[in-house]
N, C-alpha and C. Protein backbone atom coordinates (compact mmCIF):
# COMPACT_ATOMS: atom_id res chain seq x y z
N UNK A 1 50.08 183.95 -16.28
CA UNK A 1 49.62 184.56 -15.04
C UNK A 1 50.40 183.97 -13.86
N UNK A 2 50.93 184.95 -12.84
CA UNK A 2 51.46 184.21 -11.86
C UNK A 2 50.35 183.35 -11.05
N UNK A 3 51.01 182.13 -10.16
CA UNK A 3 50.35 181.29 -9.46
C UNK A 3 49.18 182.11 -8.00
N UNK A 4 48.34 181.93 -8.08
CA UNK A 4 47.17 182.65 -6.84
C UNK A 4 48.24 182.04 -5.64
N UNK A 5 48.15 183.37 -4.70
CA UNK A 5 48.41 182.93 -3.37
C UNK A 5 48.04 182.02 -2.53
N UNK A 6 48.31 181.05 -1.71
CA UNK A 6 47.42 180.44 -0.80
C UNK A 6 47.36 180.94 0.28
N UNK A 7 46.08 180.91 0.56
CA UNK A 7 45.68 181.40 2.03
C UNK A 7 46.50 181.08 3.10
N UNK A 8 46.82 182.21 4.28
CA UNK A 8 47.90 182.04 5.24
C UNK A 8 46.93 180.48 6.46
N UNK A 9 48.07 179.81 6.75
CA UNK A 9 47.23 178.68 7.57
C UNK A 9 46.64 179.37 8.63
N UNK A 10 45.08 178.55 9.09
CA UNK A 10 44.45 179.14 10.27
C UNK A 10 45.53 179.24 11.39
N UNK A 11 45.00 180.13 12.07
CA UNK A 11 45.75 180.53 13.70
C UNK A 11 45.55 178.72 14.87
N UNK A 12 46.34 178.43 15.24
CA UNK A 12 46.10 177.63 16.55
C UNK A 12 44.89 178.10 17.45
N UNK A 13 44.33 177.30 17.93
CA UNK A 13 43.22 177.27 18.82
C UNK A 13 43.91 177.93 19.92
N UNK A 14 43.69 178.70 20.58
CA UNK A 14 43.74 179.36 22.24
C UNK A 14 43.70 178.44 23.06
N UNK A 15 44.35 178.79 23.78
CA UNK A 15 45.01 177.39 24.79
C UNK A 15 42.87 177.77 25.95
N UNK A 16 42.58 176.71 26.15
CA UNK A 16 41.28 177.13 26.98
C UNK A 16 41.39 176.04 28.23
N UNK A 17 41.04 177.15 29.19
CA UNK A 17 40.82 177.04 30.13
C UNK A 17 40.46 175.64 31.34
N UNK A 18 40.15 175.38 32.40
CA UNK A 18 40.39 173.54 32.47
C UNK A 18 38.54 173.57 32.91
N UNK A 19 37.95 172.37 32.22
CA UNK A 19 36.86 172.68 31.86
C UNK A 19 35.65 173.20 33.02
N UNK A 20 35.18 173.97 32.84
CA UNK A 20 34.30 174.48 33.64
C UNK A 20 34.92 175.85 34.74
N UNK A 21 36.11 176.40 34.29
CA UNK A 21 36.42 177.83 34.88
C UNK A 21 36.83 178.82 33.99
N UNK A 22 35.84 178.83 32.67
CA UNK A 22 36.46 179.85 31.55
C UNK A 22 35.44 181.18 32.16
N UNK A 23 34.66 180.92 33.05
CA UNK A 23 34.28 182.26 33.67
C UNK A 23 35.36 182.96 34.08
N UNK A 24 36.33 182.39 34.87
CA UNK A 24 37.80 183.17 35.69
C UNK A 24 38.39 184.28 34.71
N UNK A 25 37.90 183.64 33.00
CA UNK A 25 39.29 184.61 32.15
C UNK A 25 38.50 185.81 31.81
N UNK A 26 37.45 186.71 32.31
CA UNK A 26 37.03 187.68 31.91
C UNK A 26 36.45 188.28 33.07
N UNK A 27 36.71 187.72 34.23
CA UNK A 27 36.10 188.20 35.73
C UNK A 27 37.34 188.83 36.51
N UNK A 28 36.75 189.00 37.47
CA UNK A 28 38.04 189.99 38.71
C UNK A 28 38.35 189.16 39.73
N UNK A 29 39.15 188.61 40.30
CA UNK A 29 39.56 187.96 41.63
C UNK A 29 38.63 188.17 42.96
N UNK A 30 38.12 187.80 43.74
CA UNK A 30 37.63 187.64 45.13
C UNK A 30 38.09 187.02 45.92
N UNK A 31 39.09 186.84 46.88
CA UNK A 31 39.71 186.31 47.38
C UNK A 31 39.28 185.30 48.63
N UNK A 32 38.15 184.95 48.06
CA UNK A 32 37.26 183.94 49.19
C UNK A 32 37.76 183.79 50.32
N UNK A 33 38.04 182.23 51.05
CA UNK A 33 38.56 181.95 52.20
C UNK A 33 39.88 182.50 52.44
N UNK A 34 40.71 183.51 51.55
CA UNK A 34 41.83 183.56 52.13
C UNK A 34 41.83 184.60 52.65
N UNK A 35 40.88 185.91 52.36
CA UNK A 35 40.77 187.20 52.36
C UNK A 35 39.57 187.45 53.43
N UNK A 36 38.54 186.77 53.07
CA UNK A 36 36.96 186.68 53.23
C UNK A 36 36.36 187.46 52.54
N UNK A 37 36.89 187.53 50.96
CA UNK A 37 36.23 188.36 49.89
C UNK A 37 35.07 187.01 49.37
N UNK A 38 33.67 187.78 49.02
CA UNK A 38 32.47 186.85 48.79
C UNK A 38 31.58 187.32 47.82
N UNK A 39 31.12 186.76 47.06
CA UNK A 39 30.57 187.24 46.43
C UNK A 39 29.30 188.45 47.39
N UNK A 40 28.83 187.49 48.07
CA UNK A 40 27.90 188.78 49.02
C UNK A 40 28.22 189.88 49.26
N UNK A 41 29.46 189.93 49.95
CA UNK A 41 30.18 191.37 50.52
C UNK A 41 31.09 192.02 48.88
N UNK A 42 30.45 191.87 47.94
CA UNK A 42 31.30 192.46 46.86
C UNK A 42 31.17 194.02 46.95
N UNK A 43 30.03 194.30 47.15
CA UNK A 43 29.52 195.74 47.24
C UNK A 43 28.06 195.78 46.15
N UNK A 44 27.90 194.63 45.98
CA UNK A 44 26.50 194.72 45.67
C UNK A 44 25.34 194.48 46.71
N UNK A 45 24.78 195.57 47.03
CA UNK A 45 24.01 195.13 47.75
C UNK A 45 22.65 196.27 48.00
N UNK A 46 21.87 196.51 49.16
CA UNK A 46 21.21 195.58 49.35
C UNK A 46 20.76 194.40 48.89
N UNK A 47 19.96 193.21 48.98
CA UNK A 47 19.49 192.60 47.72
C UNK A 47 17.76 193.60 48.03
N UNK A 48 17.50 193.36 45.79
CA UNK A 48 16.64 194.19 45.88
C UNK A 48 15.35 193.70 45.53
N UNK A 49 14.02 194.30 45.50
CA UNK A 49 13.32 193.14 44.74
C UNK A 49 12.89 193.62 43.93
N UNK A 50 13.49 194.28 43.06
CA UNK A 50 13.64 194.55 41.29
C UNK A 50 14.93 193.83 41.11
N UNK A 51 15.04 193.55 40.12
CA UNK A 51 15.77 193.35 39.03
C UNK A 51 17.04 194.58 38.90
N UNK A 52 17.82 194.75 39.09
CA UNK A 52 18.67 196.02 38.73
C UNK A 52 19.51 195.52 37.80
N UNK A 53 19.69 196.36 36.97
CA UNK A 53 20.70 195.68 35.60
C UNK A 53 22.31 196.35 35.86
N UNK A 54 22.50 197.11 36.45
CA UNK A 54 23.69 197.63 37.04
C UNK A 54 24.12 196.76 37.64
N UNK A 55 23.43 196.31 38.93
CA UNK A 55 24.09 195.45 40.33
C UNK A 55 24.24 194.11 39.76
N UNK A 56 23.41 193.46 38.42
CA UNK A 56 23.86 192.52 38.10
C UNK A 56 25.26 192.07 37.69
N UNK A 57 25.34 193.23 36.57
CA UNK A 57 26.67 193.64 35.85
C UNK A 57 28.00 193.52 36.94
N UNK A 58 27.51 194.59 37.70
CA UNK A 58 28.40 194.58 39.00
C UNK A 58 28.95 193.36 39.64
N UNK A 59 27.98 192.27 40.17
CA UNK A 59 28.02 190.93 40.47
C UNK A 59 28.93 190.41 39.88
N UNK A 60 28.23 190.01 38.37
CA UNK A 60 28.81 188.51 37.58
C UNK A 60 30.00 189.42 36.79
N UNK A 61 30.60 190.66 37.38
CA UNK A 61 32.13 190.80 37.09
C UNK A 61 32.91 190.01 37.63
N UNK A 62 32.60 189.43 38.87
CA UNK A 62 33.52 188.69 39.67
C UNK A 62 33.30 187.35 39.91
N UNK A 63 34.31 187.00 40.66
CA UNK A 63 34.46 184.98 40.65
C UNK A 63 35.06 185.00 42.21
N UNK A 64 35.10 184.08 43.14
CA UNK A 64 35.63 183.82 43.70
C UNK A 64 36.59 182.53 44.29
N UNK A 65 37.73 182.53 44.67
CA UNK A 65 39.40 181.51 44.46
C UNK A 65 39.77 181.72 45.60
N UNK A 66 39.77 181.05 46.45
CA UNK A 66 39.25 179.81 46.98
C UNK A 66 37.95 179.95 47.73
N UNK A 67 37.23 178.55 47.64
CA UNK A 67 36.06 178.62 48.20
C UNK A 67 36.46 177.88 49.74
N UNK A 68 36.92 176.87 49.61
CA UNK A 68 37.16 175.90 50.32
C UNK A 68 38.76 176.59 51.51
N UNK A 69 38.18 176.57 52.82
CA UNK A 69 39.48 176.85 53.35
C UNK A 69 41.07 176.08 52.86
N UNK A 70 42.11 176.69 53.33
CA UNK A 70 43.42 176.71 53.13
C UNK A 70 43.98 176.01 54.40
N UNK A 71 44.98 175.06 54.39
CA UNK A 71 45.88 174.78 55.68
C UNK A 71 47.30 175.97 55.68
N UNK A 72 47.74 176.21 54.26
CA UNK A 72 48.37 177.26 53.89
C UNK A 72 48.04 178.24 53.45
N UNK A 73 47.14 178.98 53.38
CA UNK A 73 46.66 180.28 52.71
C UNK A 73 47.69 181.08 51.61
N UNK A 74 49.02 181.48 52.88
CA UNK A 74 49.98 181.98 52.14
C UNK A 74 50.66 181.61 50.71
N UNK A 75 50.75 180.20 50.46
CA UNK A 75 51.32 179.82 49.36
C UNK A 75 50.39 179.69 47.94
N UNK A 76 48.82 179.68 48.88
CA UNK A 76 47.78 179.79 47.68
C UNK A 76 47.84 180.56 46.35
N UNK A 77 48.40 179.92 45.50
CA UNK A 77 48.34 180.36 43.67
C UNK A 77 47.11 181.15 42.86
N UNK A 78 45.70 180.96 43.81
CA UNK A 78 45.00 181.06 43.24
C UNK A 78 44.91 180.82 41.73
N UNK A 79 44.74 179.53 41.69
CA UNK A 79 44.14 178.70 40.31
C UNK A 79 43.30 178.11 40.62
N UNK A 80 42.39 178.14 41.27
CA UNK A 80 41.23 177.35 41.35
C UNK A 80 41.31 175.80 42.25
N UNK A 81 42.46 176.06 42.61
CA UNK A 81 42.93 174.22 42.97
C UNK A 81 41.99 173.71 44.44
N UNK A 82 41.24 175.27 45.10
CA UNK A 82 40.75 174.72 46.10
C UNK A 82 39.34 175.30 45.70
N UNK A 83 39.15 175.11 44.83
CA UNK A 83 37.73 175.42 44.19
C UNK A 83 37.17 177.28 43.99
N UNK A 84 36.45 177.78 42.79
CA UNK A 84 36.42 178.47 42.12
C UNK A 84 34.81 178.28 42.05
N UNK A 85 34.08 179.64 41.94
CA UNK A 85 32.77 179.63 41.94
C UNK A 85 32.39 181.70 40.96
N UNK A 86 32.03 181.34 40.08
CA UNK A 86 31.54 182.84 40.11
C UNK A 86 30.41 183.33 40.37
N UNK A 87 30.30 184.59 40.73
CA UNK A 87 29.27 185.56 41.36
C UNK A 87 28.44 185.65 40.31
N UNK A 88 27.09 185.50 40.80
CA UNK A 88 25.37 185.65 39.93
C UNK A 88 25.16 186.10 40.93
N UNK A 89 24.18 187.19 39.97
CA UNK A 89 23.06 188.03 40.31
C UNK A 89 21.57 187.16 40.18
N UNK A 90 21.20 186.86 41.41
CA UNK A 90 20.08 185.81 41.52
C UNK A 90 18.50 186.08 42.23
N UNK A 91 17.48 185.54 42.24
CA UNK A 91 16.56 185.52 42.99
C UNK A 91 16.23 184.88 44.30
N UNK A 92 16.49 184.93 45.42
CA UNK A 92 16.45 184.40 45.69
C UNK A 92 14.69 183.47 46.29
N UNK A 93 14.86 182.92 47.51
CA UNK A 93 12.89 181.78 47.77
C UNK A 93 12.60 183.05 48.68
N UNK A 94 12.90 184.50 48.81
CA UNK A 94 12.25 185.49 49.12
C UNK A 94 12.11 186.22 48.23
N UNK A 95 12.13 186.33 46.94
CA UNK A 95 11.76 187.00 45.82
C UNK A 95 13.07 188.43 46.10
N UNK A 96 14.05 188.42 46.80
CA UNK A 96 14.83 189.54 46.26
C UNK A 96 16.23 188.69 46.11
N UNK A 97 16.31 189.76 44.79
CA UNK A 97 17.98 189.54 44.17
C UNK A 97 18.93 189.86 44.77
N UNK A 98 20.28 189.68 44.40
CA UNK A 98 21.07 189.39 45.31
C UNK A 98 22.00 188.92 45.18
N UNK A 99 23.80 189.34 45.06
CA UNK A 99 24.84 188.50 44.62
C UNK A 99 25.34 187.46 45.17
N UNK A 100 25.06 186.19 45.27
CA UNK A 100 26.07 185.25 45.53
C UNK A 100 26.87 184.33 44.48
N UNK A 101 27.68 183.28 45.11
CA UNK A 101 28.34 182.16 44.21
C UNK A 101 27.24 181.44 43.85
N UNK A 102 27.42 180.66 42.30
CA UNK A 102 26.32 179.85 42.33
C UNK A 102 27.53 178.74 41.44
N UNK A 103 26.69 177.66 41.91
CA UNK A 103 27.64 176.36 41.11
C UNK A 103 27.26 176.30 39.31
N UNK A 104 28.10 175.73 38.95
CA UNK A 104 27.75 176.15 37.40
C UNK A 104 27.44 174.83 36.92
């Protein structure tokens, strides 16, 4: 009988993300302080006081890069280097929901 094949070696691990912004690799850009894109002004809005499962969806599509103002804006890479926050759909201490950044 010929010799059984051996199994092809596992794949390498995926290079991941630097810890605590693997939200960024499946979200949309917001261009925080450089733009004044926010999670608030995403276009979710009013906040409501139901629960909406749409406007959530809507929300935690996005992240926002940079949080923290720029002395250069222009050269900003957006990588997170001046901090990175993504958008939740939250409750807020008035009982309506509502997109902002929340720390993770």
């Amino acid at each position: 009988l010929p010799p059984t094949p051996s199994p092809p070696p596992p794949a390498p691990p995926s290079p991941e993300l630097p810890c605590g912004l693997d939200f960024t690799a499946d979200r949309k850009l917001r261009k925080g302080a450089v733009q004044n894109e926010w999670c608030y002004n995403s276009g979710v809005y009013p906040a409501s006081a139901v629960y909406d499962t749409d406007a959530a969806a809507e929300c935690e599509s996005f992240y926002v890069d940079p949080i923290f103002e720029l002395e250069d804006p222009v050269s900003y890479a957006f990588d997170c280097s001046a901090g990175c926050l993504p958008c939740t759909y939250i409750q807020g201490n008035d009982g309506k929901y509502r997109c902002k950044s929340q720390r993770c």
